[in-house]
C-alpha atoms as a PDB file:
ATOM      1  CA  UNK A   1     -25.231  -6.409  21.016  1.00  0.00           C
ATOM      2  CA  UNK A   2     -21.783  -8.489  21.095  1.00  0.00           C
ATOM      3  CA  UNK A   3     -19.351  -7.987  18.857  1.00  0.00           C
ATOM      4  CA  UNK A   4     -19.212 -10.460  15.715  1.00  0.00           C
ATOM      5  CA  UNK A   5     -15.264 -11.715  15.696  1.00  0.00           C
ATOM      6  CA  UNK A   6     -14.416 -12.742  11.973  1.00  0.00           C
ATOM      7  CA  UNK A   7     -12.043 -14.897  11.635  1.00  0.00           C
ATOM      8  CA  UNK A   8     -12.194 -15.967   7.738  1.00  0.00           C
ATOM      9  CA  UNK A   9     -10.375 -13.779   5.352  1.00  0.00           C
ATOM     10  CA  UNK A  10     -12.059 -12.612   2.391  1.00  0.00           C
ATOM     11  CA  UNK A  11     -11.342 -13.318  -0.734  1.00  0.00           C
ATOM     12  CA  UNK A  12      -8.684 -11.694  -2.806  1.00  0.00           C
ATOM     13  CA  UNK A  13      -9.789  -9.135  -5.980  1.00  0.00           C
ATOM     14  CA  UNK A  14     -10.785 -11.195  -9.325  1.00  0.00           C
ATOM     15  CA  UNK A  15      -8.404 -10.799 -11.993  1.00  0.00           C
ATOM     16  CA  UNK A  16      -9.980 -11.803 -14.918  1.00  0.00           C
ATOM     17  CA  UNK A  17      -7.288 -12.594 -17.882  1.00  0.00           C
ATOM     18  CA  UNK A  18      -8.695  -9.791 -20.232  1.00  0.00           C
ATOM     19  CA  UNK A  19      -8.558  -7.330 -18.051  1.00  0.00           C
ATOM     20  CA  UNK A  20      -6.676  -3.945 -18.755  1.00  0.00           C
ATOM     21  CA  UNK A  21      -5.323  -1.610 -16.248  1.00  0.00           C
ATOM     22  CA  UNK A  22      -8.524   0.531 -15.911  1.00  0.00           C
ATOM     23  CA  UNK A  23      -9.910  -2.940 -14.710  1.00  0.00           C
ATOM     24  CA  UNK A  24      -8.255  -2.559 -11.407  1.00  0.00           C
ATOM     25  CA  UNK A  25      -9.013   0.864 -10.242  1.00  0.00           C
ATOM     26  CA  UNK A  26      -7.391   3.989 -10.230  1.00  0.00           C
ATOM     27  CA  UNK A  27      -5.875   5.178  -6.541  1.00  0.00           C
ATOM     28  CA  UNK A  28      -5.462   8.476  -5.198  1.00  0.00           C
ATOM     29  CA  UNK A  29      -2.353   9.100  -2.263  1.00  0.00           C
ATOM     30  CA  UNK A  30      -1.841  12.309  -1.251  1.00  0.00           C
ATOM     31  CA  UNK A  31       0.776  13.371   0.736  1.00  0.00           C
ATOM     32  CA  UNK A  32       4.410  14.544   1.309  1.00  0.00           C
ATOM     33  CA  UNK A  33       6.321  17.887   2.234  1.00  0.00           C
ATOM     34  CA  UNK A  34       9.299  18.733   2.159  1.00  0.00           C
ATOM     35  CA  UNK A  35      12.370  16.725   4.051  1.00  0.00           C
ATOM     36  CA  UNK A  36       9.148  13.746   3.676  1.00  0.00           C
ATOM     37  CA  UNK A  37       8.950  12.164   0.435  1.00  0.00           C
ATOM     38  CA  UNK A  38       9.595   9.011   1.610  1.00  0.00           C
ATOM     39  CA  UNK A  39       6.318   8.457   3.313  1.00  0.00           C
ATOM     40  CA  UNK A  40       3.813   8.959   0.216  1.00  0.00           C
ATOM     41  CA  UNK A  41       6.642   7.325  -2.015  1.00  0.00           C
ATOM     42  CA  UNK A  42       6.087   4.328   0.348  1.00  0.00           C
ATOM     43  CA  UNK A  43       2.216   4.400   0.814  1.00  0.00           C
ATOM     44  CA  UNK A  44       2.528   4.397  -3.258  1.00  0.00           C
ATOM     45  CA  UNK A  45       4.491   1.521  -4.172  1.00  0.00           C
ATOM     46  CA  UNK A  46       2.115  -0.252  -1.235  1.00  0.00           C
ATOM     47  CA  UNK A  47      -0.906   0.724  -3.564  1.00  0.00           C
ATOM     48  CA  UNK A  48       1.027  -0.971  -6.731  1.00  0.00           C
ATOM     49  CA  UNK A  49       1.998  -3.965  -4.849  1.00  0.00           C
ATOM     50  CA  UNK A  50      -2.001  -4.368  -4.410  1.00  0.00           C
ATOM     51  CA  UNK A  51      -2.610  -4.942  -7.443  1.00  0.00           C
ATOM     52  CA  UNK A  52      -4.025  -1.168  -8.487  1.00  0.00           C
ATOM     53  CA  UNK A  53      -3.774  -0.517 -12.427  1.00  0.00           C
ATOM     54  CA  UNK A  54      -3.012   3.268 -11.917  1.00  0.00           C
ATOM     55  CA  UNK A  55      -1.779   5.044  -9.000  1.00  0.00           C
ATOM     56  CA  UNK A  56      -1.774   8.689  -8.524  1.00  0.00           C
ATOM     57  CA  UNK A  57       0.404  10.499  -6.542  1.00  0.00           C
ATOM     58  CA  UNK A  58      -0.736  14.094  -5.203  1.00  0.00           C
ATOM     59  CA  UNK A  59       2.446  15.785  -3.328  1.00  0.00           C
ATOM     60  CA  UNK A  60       3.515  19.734  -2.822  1.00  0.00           C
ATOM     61  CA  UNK A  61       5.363  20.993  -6.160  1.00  0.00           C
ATOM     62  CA  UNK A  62       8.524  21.261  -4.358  1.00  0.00           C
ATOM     63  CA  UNK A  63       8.876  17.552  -4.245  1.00  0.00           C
ATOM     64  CA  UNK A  64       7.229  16.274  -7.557  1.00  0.00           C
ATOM     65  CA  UNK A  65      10.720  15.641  -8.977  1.00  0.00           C
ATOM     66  CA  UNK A  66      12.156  13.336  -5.908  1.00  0.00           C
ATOM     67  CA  UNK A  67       8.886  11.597  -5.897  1.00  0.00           C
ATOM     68  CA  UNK A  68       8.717  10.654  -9.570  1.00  0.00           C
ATOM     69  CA  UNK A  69      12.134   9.583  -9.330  1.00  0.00           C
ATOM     70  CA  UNK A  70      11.658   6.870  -6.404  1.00  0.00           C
ATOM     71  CA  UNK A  71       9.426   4.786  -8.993  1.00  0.00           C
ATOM     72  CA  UNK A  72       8.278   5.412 -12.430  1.00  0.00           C
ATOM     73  CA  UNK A  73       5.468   2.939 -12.447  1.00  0.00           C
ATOM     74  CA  UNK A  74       3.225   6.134 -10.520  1.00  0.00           C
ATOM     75  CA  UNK A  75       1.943   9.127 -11.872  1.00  0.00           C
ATOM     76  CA  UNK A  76       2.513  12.325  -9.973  1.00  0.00           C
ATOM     77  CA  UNK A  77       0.182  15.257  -9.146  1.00  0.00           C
ATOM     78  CA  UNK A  78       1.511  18.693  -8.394  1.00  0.00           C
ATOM     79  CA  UNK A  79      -0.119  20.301  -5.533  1.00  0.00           C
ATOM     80  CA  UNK A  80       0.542  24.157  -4.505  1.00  0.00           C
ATOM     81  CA  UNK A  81       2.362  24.725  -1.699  1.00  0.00           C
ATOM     82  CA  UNK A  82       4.194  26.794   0.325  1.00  0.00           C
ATOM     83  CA  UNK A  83       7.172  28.296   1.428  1.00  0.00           C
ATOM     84  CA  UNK A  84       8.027  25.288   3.747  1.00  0.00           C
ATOM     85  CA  UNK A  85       6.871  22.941   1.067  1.00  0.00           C
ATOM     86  CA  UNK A  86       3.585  21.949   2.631  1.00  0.00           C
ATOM     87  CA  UNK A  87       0.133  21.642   0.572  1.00  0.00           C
ATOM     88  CA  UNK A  88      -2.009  24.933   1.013  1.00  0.00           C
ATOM     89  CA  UNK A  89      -5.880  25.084   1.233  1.00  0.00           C
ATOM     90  CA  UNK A  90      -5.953  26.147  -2.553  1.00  0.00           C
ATOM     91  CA  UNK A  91      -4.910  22.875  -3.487  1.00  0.00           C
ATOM     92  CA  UNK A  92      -8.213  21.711  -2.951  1.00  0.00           C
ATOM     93  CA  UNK A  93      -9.559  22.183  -6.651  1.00  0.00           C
ATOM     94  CA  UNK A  94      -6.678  19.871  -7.919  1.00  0.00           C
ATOM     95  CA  UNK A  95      -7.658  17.486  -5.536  1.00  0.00           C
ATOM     96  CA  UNK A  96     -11.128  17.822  -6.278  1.00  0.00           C
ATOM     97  CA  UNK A  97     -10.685  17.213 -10.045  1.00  0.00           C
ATOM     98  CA  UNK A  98      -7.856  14.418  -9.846  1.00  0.00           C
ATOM     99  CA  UNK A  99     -10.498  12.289  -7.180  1.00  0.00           C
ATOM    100  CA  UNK A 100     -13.437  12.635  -9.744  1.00  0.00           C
ATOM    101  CA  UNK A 101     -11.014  10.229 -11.923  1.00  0.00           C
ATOM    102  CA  UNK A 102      -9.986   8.177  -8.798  1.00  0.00           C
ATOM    103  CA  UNK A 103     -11.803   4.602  -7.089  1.00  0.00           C
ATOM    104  CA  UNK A 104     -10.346   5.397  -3.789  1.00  0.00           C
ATOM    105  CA  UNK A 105      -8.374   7.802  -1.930  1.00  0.00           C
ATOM    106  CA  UNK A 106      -6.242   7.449   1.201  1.00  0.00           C
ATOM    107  CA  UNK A 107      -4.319  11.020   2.722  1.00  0.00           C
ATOM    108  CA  UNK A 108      -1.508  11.649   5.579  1.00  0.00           C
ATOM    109  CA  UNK A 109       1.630  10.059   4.854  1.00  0.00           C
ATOM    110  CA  UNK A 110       4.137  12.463   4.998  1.00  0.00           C
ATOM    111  CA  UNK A 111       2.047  15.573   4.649  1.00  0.00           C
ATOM    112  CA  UNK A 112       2.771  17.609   7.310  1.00  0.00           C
ATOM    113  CA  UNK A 113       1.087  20.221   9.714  1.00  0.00           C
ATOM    114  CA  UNK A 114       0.310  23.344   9.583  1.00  0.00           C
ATOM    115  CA  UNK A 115      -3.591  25.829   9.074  1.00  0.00           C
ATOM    116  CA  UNK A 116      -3.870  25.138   4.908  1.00  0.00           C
ATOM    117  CA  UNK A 117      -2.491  21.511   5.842  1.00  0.00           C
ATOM    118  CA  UNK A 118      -5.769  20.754   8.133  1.00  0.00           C
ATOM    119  CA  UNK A 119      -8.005  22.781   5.803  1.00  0.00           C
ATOM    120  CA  UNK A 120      -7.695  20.530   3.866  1.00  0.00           C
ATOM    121  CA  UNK A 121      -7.831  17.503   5.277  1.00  0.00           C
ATOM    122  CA  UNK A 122     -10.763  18.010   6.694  1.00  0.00           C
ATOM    123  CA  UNK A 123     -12.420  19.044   3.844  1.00  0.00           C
ATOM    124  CA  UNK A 124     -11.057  15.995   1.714  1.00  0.00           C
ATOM    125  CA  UNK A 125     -12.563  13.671   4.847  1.00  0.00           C
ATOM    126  CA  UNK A 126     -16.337  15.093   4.804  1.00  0.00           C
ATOM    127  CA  UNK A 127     -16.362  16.288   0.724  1.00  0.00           C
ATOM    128  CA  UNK A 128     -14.544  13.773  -1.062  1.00  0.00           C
ATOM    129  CA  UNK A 129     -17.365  10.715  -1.990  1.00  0.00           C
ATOM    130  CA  UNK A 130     -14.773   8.077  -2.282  1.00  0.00           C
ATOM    131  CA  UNK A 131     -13.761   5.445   0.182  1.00  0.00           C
ATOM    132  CA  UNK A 132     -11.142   7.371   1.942  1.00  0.00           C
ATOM    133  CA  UNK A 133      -8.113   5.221   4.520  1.00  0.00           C
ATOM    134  CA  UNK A 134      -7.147   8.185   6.764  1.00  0.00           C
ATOM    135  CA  UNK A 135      -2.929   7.524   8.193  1.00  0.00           C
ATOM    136  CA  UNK A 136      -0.214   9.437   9.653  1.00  0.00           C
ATOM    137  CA  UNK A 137      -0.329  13.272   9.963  1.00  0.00           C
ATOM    138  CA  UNK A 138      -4.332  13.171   8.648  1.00  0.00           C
ATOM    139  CA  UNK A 139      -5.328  10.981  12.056  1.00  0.00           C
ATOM    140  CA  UNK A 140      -3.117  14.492  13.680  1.00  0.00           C
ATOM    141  CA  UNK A 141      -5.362  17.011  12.241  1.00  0.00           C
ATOM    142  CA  UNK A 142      -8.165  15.080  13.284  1.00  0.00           C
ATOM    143  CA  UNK A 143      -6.885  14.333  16.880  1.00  0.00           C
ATOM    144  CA  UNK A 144      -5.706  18.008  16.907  1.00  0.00           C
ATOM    145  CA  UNK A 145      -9.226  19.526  16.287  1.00  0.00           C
ATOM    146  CA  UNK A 146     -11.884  20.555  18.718  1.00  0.00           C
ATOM    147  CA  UNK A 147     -14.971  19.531  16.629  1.00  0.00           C
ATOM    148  CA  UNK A 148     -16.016  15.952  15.884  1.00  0.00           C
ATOM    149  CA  UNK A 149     -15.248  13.654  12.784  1.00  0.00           C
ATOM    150  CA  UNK A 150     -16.698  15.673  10.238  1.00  0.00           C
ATOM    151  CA  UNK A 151     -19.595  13.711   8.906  1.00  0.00           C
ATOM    152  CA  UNK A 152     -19.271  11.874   5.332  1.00  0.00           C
ATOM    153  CA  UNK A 153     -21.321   9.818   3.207  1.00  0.00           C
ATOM    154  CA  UNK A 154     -18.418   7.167   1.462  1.00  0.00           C
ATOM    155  CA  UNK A 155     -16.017   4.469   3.995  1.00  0.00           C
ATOM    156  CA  UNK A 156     -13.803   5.929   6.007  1.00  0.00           C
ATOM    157  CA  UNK A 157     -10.598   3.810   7.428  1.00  0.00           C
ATOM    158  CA  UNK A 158      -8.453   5.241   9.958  1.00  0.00           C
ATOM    159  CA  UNK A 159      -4.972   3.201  10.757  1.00  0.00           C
ATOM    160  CA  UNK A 160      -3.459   5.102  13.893  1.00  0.00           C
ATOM    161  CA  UNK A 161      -0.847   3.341  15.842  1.00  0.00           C
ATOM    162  CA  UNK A 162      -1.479   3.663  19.482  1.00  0.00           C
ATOM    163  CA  UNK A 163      -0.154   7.073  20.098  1.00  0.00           C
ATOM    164  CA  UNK A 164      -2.128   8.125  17.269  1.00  0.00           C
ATOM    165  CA  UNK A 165      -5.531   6.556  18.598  1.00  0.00           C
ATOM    166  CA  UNK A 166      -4.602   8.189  22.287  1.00  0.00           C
ATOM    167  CA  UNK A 167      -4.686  11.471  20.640  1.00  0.00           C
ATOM    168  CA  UNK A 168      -7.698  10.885  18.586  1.00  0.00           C
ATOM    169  CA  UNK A 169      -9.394   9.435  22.014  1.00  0.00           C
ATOM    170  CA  UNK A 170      -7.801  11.868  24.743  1.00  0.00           C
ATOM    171  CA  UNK A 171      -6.511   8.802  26.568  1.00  0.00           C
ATOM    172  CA  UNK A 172      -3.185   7.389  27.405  1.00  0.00           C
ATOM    173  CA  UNK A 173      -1.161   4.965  25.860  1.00  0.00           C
ATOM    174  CA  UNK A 174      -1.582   2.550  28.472  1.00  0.00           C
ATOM    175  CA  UNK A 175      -5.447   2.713  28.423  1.00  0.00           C
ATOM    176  CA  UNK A 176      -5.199   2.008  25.036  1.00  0.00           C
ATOM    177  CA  UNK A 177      -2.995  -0.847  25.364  1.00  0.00           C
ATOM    178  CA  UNK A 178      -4.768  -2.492  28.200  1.00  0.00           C
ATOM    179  CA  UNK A 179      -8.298  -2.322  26.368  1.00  0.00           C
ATOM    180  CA  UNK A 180      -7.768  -2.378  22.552  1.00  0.00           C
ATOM    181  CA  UNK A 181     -10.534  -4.128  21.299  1.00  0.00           C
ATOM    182  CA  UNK A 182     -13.273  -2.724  23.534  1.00  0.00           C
ATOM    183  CA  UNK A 183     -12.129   0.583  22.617  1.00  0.00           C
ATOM    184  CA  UNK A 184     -11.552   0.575  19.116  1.00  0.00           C
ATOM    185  CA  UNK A 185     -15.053  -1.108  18.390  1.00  0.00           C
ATOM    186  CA  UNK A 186     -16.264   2.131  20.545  1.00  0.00           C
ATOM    187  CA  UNK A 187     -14.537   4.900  18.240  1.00  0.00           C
ATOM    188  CA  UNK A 188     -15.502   2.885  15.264  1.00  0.00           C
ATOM    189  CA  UNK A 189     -19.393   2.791  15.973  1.00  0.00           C
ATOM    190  CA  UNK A 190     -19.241   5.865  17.720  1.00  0.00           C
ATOM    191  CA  UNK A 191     -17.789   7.508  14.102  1.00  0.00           C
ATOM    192  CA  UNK A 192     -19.142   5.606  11.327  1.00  0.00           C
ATOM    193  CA  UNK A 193     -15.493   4.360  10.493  1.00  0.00           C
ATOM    194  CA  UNK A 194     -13.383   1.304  10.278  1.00  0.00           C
ATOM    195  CA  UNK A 195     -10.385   1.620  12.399  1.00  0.00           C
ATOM    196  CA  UNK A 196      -7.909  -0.490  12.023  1.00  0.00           C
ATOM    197  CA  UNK A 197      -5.555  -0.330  15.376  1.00  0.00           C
ATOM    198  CA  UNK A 198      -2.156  -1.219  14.435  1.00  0.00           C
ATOM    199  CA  UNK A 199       0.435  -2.898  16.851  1.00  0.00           C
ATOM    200  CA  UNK A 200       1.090  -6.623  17.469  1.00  0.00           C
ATOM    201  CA  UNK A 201      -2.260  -8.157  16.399  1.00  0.00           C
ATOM    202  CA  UNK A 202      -3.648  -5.501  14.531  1.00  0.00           C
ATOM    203  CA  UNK A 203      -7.131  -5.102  15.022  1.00  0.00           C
ATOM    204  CA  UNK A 204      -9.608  -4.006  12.460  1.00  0.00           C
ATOM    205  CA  UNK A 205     -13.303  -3.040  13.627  1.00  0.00           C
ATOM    206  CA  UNK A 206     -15.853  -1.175  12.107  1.00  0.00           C
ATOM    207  CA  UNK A 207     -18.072  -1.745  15.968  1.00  0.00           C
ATOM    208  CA  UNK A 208     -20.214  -4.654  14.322  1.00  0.00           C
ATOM    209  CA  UNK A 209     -17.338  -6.787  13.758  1.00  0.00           C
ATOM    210  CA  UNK A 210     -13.794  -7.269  15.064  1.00  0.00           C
ATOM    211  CA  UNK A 211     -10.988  -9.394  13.451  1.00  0.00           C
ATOM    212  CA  UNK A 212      -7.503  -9.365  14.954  1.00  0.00           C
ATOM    213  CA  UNK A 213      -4.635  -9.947  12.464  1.00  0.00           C
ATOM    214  CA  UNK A 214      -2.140 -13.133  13.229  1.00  0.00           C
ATOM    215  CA  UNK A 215       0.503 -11.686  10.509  1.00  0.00           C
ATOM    216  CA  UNK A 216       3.623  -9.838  11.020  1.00  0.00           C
ATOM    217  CA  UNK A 217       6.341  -9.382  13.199  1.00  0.00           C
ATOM    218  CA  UNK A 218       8.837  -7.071  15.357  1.00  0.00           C
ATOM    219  CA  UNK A 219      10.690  -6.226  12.863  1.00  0.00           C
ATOM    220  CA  UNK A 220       7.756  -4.246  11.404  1.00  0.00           C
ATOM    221  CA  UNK A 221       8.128  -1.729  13.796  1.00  0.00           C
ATOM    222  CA  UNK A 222      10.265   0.350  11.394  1.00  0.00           C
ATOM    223  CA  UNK A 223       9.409   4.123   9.743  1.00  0.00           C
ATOM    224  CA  UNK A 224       7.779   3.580   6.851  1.00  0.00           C
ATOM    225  CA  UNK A 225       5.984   0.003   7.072  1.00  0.00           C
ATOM    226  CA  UNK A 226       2.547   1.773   8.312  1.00  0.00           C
ATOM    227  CA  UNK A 227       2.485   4.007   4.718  1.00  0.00           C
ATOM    228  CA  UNK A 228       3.079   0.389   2.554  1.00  0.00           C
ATOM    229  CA  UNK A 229      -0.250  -0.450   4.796  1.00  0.00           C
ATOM    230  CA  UNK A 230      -2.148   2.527   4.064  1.00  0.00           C
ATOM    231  CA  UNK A 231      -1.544   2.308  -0.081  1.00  0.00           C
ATOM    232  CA  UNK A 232      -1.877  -1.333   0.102  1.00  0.00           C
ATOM    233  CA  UNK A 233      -5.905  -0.673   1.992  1.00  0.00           C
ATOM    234  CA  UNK A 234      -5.882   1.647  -0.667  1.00  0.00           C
ATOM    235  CA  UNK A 235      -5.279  -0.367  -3.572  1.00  0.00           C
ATOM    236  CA  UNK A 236      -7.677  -3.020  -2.370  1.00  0.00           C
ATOM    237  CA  UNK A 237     -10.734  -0.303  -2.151  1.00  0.00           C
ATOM    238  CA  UNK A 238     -10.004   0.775  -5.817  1.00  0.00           C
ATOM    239  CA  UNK A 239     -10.536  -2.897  -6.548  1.00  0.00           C
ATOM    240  CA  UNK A 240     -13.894  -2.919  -4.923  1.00  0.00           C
ATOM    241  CA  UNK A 241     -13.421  -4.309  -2.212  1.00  0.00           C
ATOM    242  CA  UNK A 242     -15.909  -3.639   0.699  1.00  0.00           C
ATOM    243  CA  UNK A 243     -13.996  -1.381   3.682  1.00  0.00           C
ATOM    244  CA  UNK A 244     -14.084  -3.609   6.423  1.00  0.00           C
ATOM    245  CA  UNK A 245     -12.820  -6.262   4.047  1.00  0.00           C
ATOM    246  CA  UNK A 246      -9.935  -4.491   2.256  1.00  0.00           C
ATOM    247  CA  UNK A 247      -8.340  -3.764   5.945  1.00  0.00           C
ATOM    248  CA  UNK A 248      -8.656  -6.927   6.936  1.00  0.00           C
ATOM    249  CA  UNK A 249      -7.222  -8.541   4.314  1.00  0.00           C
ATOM    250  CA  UNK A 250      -4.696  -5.596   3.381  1.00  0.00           C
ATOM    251  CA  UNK A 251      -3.479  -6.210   7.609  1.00  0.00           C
ATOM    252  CA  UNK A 252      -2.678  -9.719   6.663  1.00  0.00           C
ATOM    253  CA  UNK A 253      -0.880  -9.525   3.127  1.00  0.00           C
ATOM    254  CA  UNK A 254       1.386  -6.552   4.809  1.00  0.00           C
ATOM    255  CA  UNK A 255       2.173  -8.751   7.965  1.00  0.00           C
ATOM    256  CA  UNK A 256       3.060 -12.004   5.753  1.00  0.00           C
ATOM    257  CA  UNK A 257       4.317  -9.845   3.865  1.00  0.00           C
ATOM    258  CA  UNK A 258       6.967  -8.653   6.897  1.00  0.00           C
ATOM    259  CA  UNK A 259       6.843 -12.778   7.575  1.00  0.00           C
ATOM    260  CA  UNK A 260       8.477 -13.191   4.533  1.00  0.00           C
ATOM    261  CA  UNK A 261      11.156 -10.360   4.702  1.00  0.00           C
ATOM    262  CA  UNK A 262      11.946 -11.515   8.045  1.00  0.00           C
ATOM    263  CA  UNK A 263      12.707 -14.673   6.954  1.00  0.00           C
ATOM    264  CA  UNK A 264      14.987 -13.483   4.127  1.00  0.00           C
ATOM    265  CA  UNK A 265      16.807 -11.191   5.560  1.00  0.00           C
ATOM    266  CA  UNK A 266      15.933 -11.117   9.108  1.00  0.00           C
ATOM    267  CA  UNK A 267      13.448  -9.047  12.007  1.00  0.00           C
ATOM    268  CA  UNK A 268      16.313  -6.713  12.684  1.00  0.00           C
ATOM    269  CA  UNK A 269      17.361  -5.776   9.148  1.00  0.00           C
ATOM    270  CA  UNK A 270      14.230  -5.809   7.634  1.00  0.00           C
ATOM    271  CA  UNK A 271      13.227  -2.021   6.415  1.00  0.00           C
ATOM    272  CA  UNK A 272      10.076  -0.128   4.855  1.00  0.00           C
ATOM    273  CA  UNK A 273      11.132  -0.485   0.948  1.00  0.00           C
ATOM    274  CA  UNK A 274      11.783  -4.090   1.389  1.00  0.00           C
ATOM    275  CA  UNK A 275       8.177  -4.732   1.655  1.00  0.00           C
ATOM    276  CA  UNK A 276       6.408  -3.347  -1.274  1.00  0.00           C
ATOM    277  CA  UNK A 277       8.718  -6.416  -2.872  1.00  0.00           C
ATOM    278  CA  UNK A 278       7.858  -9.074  -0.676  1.00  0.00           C
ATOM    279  CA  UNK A 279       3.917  -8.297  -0.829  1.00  0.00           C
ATOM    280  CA  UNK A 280       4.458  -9.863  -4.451  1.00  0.00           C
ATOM    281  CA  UNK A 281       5.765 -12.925  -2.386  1.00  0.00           C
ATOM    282  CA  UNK A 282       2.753 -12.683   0.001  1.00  0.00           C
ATOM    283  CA  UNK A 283       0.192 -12.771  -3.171  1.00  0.00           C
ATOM    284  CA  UNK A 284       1.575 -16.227  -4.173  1.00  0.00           C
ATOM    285  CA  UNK A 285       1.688 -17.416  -0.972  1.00  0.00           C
ATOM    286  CA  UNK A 286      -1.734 -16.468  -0.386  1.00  0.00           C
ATOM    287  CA  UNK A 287      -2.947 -17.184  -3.286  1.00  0.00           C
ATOM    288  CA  UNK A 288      -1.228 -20.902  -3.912  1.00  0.00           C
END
């Protein structure tokens, strides 16, 4: 069966002018060790930018107090950890309680690897009945185990970059390069997920459908601007937004987004933080 290319993007969440701040979901990031605070702090103000009315920050206790100082508009969520400031397996019951509160979830930025560390992501990937985005050290525990994707009932997203999707595939960077589409719609049916393959003209893909993002620029390519992306999908599923649609249109508000940085400030200076900022800018363009 061919692939359906979608080239509309949906429409943006309702905000009805009564709402409160439980109207807009309640997001779930978890995240961070030590020495990487940055990355969850990131994938969090991403989430806020999106429009979420409460977003929760899960990170190793070692770090709470850097975290909650980076932006006081988040709540943070103490995990145990361990001596190298990493989450450990028995972090899984405060997990497990904070998500029963949550819309959506997304888990990897900045978290680290180690045995407790992939515990327990692949527990939250098969247990946790939310719609999940899967980013950054998360896609390496997957990649890194023998056994398939674990099987799961809610959306799952996964946002690799293409080293990220060779691992998870067992195929070189070049092969993924030269045959993007055709092999992300594979993985994506294959699993049961969305992926959303980032690079110049991001595809998203769920095997049924494929659109290819037209937003964004070089100076994207920049530690940190993947974690804005992964809060911002985030922040659109808590709004109830379908999967497929919230990574489509989450692709294009982050690239205009980076459009709009770029053109402030330029490709070459333009860093992570600036964007969570200029997403605000990308809303009323979008939205004008």
């Amino acid at each position: 069966m061919p692939i359906e290319r979608i080239t509309q993007l949906p429409e943006a969440p309702k905000r009805a002018d009564n709402a409160h701040k439980g109207s807009f979901g309640r997001v779930l990031l978890i995240g961070g060790n030590r020495g990487m605070s940055g990355a969850i702090s990131l994938a969090a103000l991403g989430a806020l930018r999106g429009g979420a009315g409460l977003v929760y920050v899960a990170v190793p206790e070692s770090i709470v107090s850097i975290v909650a100082t980076i932006e006081p508009s988040y709540l943070v969520i103490p995990l145990k950890d361990d001596d190298a400031g990493r989450i450990t397996f028995d972090a899984k019951e405060q997990i497990s309680d904070a998500a029963t509160r949550m819309n959506a979830v997304a888990i990897g930025p900045g978290l680290g690897l180690s045995n407790d560390v992939s515990e327990t992501v692949r527990w939250a990937y098969q247990s946790i009945e939310l719609p999940m985005v899967v980013d950054a050290d998360a896609l390496n525990v997957l990649a890194g185990s023998s056994e398939s994707l674990p099987a799961c009932g809610s959306p799952r997203i996964l946002t690799p970059h293409p080293g990220e999707f060779a691992r998870l595939t067992n195929r070189s960077i070049g092969d993924i390069q030269n045959n993007r589409e055709h092999l992300a719609a594979q993985f994506a049916e294959q699993h049961g997920v969305i992926l959303l393959l980032k690079g110049h003209r991001t595809i998203i893909t769920d095997g049924k459908r494929l659109a290819v993002n037209e937003t964004g620029n070089n100076g994207m390519a920049t530690g940190g601007s993947g974690d804005v992306l992964t809060g911002l999908i985030a922040s659109l599923l808590a709004q109830g937004m379908e999967a497929f649609e919230s990574a489509q249109l989450a692709a294009h508000v982050h690239g205009l987004a980076g459009d709009l940085t770029a053109e402030e400030l330029s490709k070459p200076g333009l860093i992570a933080s600036d964007l969570p900022l200029f997403i605000g800018h990308a809303w009323k363009r979008l939205c004008e």
